[in-house]
Protein backbone atom coordinates (compact mmCIF):
# COMPACT_ATOMS: atom_id res chain seq x y z
CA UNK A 1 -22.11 14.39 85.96
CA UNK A 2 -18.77 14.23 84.84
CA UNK A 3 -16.69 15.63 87.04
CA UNK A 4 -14.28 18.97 86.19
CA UNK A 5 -11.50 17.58 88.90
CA UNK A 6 -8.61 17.56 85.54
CA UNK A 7 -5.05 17.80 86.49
CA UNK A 8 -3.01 20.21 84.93
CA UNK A 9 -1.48 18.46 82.16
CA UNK A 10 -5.09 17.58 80.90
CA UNK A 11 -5.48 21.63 80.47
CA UNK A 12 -2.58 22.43 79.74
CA UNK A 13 -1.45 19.58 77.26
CA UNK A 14 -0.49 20.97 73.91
CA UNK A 15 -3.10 20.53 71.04
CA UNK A 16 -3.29 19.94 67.56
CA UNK A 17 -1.70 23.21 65.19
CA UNK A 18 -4.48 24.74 64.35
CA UNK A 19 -6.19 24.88 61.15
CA UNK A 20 -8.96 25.02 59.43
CA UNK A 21 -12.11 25.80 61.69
CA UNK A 22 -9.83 24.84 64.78
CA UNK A 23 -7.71 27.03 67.25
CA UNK A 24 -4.90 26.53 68.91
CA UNK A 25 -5.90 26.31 72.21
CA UNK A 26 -5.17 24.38 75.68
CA UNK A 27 -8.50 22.13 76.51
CA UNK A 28 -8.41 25.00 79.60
CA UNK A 29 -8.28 27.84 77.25
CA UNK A 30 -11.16 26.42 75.26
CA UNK A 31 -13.49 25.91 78.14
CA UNK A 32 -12.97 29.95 78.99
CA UNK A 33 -13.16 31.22 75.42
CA UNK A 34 -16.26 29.02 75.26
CA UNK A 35 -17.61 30.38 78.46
CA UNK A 36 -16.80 33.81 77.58
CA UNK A 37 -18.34 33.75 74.22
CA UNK A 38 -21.62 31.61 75.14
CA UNK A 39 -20.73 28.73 72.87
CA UNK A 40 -20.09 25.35 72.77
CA UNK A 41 -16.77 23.26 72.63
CA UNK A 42 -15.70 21.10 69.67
CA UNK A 43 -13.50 18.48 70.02
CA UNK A 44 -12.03 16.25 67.21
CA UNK A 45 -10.16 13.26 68.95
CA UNK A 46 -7.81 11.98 66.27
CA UNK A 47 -4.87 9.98 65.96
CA UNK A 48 -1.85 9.79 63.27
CA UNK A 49 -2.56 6.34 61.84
CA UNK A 50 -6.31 6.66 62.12
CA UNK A 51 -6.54 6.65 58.07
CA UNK A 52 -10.28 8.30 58.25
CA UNK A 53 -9.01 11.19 60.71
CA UNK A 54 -6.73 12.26 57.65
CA UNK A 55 -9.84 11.89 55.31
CA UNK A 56 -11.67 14.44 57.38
CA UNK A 57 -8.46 16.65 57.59
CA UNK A 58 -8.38 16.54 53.82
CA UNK A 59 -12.45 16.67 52.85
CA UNK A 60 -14.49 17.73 55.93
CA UNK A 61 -12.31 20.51 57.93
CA UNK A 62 -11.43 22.32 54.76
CA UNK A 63 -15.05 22.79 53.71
CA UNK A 64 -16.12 26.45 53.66
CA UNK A 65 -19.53 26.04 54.94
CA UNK A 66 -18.25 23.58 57.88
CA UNK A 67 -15.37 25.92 58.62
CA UNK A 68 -17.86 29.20 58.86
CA UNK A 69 -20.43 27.11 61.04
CA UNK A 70 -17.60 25.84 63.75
CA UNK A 71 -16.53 29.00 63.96
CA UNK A 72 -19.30 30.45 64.69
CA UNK A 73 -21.02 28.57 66.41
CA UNK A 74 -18.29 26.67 68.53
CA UNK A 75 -14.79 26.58 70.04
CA UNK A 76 -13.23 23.96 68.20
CA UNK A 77 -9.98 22.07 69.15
CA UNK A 78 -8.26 19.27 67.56
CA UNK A 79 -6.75 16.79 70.55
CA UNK A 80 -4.48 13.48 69.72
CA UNK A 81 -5.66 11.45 71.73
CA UNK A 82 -1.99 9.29 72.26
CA UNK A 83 -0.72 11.97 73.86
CA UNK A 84 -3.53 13.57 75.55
CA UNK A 85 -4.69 10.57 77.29
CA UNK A 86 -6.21 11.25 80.41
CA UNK A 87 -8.56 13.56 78.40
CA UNK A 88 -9.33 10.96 75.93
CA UNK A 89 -9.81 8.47 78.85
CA UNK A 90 -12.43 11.24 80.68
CA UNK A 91 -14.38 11.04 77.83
CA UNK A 92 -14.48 7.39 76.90
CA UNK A 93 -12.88 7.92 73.71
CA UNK A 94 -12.40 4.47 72.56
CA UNK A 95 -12.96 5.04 68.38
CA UNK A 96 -11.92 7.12 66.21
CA UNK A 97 -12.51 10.21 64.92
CA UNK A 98 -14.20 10.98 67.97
CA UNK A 99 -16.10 14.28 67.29
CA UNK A 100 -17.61 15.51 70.68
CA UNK A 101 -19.87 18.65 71.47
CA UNK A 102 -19.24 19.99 75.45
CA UNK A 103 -20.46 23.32 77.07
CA UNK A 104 -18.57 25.73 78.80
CA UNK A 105 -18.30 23.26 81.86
CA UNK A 106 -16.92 20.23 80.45
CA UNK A 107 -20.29 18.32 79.59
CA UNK A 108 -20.85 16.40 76.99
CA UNK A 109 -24.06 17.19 74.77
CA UNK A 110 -23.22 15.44 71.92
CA UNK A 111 -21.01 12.73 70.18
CA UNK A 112 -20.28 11.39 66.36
CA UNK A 113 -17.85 8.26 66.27
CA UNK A 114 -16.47 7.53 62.59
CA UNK A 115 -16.09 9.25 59.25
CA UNK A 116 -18.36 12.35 58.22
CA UNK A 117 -18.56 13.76 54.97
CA UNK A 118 -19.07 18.03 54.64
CA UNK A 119 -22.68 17.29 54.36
CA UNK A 120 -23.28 14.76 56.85
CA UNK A 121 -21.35 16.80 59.75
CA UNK A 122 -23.63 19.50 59.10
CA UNK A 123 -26.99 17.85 59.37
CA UNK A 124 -25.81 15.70 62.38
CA UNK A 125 -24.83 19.34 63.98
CA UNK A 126 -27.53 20.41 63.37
CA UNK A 127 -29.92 17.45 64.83
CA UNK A 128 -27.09 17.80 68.09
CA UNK A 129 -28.29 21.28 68.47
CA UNK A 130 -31.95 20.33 68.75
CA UNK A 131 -31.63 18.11 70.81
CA UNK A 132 -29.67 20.29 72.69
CA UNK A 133 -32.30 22.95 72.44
CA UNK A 134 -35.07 20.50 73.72
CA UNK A 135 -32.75 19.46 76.52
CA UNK A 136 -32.38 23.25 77.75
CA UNK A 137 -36.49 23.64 77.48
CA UNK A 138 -37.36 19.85 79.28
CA UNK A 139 -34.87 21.36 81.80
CA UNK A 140 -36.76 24.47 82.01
CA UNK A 141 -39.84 21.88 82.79
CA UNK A 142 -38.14 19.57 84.98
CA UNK A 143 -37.49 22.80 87.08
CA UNK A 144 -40.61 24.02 87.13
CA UNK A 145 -42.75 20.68 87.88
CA UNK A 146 -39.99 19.01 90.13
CA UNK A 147 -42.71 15.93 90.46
CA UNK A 148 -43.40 14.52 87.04
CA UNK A 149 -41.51 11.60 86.48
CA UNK A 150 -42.20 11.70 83.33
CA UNK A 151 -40.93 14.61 82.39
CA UNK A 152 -37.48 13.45 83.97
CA UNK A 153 -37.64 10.45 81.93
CA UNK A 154 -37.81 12.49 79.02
CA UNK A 155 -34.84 14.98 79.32
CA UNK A 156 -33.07 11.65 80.73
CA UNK A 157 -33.46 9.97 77.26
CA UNK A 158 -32.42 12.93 75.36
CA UNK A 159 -29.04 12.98 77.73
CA UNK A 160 -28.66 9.61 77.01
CA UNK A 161 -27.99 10.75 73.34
CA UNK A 162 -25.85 13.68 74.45
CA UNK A 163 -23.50 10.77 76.35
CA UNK A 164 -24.47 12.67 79.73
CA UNK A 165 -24.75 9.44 81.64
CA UNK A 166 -24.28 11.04 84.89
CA UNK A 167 -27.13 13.40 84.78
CA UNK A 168 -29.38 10.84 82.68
CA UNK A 169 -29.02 8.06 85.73
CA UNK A 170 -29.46 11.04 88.37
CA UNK A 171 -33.21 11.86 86.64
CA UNK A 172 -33.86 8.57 86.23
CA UNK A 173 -32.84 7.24 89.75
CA UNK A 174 -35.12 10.05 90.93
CA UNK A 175 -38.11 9.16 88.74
CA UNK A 176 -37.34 5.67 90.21
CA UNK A 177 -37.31 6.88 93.99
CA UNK A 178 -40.47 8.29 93.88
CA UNK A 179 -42.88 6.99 91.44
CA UNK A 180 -45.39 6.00 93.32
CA UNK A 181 -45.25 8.05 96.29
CA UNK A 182 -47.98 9.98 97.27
CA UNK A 183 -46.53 13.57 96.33
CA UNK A 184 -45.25 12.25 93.35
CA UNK A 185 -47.44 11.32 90.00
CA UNK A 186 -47.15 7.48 89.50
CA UNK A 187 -45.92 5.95 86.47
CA UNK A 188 -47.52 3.26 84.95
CA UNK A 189 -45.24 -0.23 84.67
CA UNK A 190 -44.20 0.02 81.43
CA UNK A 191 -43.02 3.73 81.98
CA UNK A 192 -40.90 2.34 85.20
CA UNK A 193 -39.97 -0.22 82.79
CA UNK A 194 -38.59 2.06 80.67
CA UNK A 195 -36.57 3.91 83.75
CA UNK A 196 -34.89 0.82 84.57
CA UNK A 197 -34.06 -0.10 80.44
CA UNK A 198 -32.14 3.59 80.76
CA UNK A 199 -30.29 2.59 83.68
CA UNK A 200 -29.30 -0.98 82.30
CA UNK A 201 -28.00 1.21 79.19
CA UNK A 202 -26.30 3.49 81.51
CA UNK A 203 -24.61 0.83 83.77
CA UNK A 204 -22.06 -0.12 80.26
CA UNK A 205 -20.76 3.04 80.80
CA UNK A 206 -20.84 3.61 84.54
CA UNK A 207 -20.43 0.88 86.98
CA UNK A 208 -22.19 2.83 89.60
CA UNK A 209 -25.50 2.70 87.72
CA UNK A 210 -25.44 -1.32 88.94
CA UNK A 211 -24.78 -0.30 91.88
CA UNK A 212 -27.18 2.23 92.87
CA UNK A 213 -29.77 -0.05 91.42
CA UNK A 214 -28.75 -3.27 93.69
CA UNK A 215 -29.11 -0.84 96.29
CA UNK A 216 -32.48 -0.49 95.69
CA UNK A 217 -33.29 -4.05 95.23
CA UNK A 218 -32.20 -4.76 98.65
CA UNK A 219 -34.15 -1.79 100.20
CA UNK A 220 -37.36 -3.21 97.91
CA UNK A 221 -36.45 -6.67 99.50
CA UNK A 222 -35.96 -5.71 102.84
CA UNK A 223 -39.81 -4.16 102.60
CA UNK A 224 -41.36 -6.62 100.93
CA UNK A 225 -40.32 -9.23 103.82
CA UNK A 226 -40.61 -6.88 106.42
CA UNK A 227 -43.49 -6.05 108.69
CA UNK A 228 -45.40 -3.43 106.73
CA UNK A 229 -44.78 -4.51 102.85
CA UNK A 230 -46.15 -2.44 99.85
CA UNK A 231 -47.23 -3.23 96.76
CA UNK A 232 -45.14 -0.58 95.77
CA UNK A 233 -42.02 -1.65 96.57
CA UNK A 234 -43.09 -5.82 95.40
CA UNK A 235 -43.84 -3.71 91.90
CA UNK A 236 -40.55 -2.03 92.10
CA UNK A 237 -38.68 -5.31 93.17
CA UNK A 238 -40.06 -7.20 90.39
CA UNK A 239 -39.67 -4.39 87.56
CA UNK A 240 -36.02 -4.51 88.54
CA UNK A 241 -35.86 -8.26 88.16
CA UNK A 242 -37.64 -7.73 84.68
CA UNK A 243 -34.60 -5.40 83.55
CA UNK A 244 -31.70 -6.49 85.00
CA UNK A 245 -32.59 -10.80 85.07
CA UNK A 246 -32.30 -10.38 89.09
CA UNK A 247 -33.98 -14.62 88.63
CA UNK A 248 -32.28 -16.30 91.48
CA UNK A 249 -32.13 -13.29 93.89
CA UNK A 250 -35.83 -12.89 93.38
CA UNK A 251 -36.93 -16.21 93.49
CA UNK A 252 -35.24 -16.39 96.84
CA UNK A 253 -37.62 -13.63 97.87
CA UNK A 254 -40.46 -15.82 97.28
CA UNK A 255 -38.83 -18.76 99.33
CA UNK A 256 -38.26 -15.96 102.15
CA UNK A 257 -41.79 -14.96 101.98
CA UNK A 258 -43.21 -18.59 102.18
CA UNK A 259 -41.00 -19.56 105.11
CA UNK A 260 -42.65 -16.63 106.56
CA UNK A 261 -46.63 -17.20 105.82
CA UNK A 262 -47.15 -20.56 104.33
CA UNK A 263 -49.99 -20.63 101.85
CA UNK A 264 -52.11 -22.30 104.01
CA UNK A 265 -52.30 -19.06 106.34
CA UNK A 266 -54.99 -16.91 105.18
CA UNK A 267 -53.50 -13.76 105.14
CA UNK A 268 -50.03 -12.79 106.62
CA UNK A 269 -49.78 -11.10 110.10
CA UNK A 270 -46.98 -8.74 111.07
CA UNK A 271 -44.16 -10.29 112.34
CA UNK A 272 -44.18 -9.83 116.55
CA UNK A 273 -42.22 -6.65 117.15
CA UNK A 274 -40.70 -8.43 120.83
CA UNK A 275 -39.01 -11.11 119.15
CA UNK A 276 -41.65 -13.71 120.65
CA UNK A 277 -43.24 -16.15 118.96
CA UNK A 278 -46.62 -14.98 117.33
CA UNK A 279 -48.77 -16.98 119.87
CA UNK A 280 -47.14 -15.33 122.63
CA UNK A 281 -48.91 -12.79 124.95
CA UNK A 282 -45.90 -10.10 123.84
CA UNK A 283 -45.93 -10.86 120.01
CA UNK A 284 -49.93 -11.15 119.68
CA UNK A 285 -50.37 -8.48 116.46
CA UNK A 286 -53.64 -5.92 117.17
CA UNK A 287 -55.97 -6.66 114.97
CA UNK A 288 -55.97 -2.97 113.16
CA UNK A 289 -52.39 -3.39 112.16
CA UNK A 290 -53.17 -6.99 110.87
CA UNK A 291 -55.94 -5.61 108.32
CA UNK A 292 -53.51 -3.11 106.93
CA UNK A 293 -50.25 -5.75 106.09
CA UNK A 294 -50.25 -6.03 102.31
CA UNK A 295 -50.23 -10.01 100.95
CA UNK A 296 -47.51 -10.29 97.97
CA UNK A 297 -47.59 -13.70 97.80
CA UNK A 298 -50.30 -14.22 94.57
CA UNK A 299 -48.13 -11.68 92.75
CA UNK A 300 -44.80 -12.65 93.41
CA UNK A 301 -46.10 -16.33 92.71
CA UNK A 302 -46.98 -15.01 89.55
CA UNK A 303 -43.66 -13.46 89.10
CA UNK A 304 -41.87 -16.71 90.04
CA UNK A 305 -44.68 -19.39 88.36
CA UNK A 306 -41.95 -20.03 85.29
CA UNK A 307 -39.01 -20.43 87.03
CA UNK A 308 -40.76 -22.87 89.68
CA UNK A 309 -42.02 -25.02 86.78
CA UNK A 310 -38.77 -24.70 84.91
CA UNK A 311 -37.13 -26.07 88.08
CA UNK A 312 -39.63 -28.65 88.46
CA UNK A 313 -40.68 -27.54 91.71
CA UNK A 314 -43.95 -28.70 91.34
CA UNK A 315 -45.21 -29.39 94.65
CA UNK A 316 -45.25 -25.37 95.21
CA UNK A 317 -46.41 -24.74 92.05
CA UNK A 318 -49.96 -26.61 92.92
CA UNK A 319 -49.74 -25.09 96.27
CA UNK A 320 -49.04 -21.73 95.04
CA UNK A 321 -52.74 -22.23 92.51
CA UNK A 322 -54.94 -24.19 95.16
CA UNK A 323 -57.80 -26.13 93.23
CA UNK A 324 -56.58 -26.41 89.68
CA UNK A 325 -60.52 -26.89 88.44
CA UNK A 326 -61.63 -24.06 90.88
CA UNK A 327 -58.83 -21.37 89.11
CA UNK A 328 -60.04 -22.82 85.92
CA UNK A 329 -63.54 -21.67 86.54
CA UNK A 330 -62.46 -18.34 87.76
CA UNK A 331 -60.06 -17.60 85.09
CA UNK A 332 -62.67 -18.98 82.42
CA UNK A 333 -65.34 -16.34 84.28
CA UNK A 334 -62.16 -13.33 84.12
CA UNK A 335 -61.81 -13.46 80.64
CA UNK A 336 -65.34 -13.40 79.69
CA UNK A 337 -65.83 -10.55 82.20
CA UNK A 338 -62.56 -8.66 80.76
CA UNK A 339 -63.74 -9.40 77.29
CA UNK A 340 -66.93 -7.52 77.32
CA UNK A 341 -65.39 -4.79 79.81
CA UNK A 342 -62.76 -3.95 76.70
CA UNK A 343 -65.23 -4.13 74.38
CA UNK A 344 -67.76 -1.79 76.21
CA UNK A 345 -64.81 0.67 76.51
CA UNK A 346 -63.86 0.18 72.69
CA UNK A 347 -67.27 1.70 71.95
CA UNK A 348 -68.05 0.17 69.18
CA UNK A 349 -70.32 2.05 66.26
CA UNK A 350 -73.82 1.26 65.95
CA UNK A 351 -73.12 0.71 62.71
CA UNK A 352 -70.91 -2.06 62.31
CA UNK A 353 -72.35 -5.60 61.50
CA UNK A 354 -72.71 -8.76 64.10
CA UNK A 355 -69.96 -9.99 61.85
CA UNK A 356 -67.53 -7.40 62.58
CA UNK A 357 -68.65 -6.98 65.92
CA UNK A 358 -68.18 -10.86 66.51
CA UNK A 359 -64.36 -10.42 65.03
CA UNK A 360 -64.03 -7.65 67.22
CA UNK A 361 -65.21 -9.77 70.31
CA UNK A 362 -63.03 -12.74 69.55
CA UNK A 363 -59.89 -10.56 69.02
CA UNK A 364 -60.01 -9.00 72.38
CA UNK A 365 -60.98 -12.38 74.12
CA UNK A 366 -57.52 -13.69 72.93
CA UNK A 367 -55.77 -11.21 73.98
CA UNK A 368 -57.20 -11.96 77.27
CA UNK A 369 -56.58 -15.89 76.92
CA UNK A 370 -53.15 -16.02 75.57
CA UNK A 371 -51.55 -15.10 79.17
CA UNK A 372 -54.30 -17.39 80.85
CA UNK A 373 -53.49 -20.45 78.60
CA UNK A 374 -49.61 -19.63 79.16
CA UNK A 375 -50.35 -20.44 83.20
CA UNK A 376 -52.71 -23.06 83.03
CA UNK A 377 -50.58 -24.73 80.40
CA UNK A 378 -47.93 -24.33 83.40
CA UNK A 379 -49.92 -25.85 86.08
CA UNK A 380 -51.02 -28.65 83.47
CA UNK A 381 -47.37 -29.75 83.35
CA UNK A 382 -47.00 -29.32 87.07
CA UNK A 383 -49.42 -31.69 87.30
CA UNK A 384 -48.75 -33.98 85.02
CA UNK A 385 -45.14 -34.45 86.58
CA UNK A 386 -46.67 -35.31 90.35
CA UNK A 387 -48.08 -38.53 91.12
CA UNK A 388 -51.88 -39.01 91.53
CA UNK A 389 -52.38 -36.10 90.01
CA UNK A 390 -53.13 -36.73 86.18
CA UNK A 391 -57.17 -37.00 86.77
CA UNK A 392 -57.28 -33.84 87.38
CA UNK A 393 -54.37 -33.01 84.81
CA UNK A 394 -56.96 -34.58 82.35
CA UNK A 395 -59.99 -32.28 83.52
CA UNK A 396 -58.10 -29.36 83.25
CA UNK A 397 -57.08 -29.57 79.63
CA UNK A 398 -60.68 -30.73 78.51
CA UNK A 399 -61.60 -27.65 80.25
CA UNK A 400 -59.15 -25.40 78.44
CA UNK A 401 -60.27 -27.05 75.13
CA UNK A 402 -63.62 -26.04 75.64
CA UNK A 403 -62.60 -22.64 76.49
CA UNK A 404 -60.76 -22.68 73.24
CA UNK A 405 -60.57 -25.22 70.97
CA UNK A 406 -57.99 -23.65 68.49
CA UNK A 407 -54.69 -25.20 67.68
CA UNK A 408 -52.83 -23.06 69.99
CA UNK A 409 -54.50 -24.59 73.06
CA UNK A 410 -53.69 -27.78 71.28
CA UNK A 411 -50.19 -27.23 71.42
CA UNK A 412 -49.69 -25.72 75.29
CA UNK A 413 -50.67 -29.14 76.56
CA UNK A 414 -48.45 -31.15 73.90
CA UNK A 415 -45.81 -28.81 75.16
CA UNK A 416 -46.15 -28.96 78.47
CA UNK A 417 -46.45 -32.36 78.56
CA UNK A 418 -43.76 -32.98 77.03
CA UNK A 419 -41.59 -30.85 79.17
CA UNK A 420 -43.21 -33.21 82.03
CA UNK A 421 -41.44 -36.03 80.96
CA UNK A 422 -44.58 -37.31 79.52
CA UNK A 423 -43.94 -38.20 75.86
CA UNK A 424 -46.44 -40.98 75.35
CA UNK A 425 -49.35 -37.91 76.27
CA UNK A 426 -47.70 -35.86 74.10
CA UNK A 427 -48.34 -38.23 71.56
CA UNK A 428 -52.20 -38.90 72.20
CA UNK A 429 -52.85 -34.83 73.02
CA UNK A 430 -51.32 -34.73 68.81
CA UNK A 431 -53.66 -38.00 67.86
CA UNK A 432 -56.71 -36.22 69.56
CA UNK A 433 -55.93 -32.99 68.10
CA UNK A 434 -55.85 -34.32 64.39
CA UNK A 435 -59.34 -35.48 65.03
CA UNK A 436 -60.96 -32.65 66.75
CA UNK A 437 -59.43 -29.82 64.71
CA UNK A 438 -60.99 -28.44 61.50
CA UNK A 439 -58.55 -29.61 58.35
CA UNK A 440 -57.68 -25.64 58.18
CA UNK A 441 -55.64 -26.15 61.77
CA UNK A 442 -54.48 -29.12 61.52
CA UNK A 443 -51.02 -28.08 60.15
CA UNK A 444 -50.59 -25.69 62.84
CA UNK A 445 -51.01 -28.57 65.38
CA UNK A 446 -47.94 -30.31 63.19
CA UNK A 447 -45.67 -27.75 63.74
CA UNK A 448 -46.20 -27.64 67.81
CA UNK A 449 -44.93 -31.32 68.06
């Protein structure tokens, strides 16, 4: 929130001569008129050379219907903001006009930057007060269902358009905290998604939004390492890295975790509480508490799959998928089995025709594919760039050509090959494709080379 701690010359500091809808008032006098009168503050931040202050002066603040509404409805106040500085600098005033909208305590619910006409100020008043009004009700909600998440991201977007950063990273730090939790109502990923987009916007305007959330990666970290790890906090760890591009930091996580349980240990045990070695008589895990340890590698390997490859790290990359023709079966078998899952849950009329039900069918088996082709094309070009391995590099893509033949699978493997290094495959994946490909893709394939 933004904090009421002004020195006296901020309050006391003499304003603008009043005119118009304004008052001459001391920013301290307006807050208690505003207080006493249950109505909101006004604030024009101006300067002498700023030519489209004047303009207002002359066209906007001597309108009749502007001049009944503000005073009305509002305390208003004009400020210079050269001379009252510390009360331009409270309010990140860095254009002007500035027109700002506060209540009685000194918060801000709503801001215009630039030049507005009569009309204009009026309807974007009037859209401030709404939102206002929804704020006041979501609050009313918030208060009332302390655990909905959702509800906090809500009245956190709306203060996000009132410029109340403070309270808008508060709600959204708590939606953060305890999504997930068992007293709390979850939030699906893209809703935590949209948590942490609010708190990247915040963090331009307050450094301790960064903060707070680098805080949280570490605690995330420490769990996900540590010797009871969630899936919970490996989701949270890896939503942050989504928002805020946390690539290295992350991808150290996964080079943590592998030191830790190797790939070719079934499934992780928890680390030996005495500090002995895990074959020792002391550090020997019960087997209770070994069934309950979460495994975040095959998720954070999924996380990490692109960067790996980008870094040509290829050796982990095949150890991360185990039998490249094996995953190709399975993944072949998931999308069919996702396919007809969507489809069954689309409902589909009785009515409709085997053609449309065929389109239907081949629309959401893409959907399905496009992801799957993006990681095999992946572990294609892993393959392709370690010795002895382009056999099975070759099996692989005639496996993914039968799954689909279309241009687009054409393409991953010309890609990918190329990005191996391997230019003269490249070249024979585009010769085959001309041939295989109806004359309807071929162009297509063209443009992928």
């Amino acid at each position: 929130m933004l904090q009421l701690l002004f020195m006296a010359p901020l309050f006391l500091a003499p304003m603008h001569p009043a005119q118009g809808p304004f008052v001459e008032l001391s920013f301290a006098e307006a807050l208690a008129q505003a207080d006493d009168t249950d109505r909101l503050i006004f604030i024009d931040f101006y300067t002498e050379w700023c030519g489209p202050c004047k303009r207002m002066d002359r066209e906007t603040w001597t309108d009749e219907k502007v001049i009944h509404w503000l005073q009305k409805d509002a305390v208003a106040i004009k400020v210079d903001a050269d001379v009252n500085t510390e009360l331009r600098d409270r309010y990140r005033v860095a254009g002007y006009p500035t027109l700002l909208f506060l209540d009685s305590r000194g918060y801000v619910k709503g801001r215009i930057l630039g030049f507005r006409g009569p009309g204009e100020f009026l309807a974007e008043s009037r859209t401030i007060l709404q939102t206002i009004s929804l704020a006041q009700e979501l609050q009313r909600q918030v208060k009332h269902s302390p655990l909905d998440p959702r509800l906090k991201l809500q009245l956190a977007k709306l203060l996000l358009k009132q410029s109340d950063y403070d309270q808008a990273l508060d709600l959204c730090l708590r939606a953060y905290d305890f999504a997930g939790t068992p007293a709390f109502d979850a939030l699906d990923p893209s809703e935590l998604g949209d948590a942490l987009a609010h708190i990247k916007d915040i963090s331009k305007f307050l450094g301790r939004a960064r903060e707070e959330l680098d805080l949280r990666w570490q605690i995330e970290r420490l769990t996900v390492l540590g010797e009871s790890p969630s899936a919970r906090s490996l989701e949270k760890l890896l939503a942050i890295d989504n928002a805020f591009g946390f690539v290295e930091a992350t991808l150290k996580v996964y080079d943590e975790l592998l030191a830790a349980w190797p790939w070719e240990q079934a499934a992780p045990t928890p680390r030996p509480a005495t500090g002995e070695p895990a074959g020792s008589a002391g550090g020997q895990p019960s087997l209770n508490a070994s069934a309950q340890v979460f495994d975040g590698r095959p998720r954070l390997f999924e996380h990490v799959l692109e960067e790996l490859v980008r870094r040509k790290r290829y050796g982990e990359v095949l150890e991360g998928f185990g039998d490249p023709l094996s995953w190709m079966r399975t993944q072949a078998a998931d999308v069919q089995t996702e396919t007809l899952a969507a489809f069954q849950q689309a409902n589909p009329t009785q009515a409709a025709s085997e053609e449309a039900v065929q389109e239907q069918l081949d629309a959401m088996r893409q959907e399905f594919l496009q992801p799957m082709k993006r990681r095999a094309g992946l572990l294609y070009q892993a393959l392709l760039g370690t010795p002895g391995q382009d056999g099975v590099a070759s099996e692989l893509a005639q496996s993914l050509i039968e799954l689909d033949p279309r241009a687009g699978t054409w393409k991953v493997l010309m890609r990918n090959a190329r990005a191996a290094g391997r230019k003269e495959l490249r070249d024979e994946l585009y010769a085959a494709g001309l041939q295989a490909l109806p004359a309807g893709e071929r162009s297509r394939l063209s443009t992928g080379r």
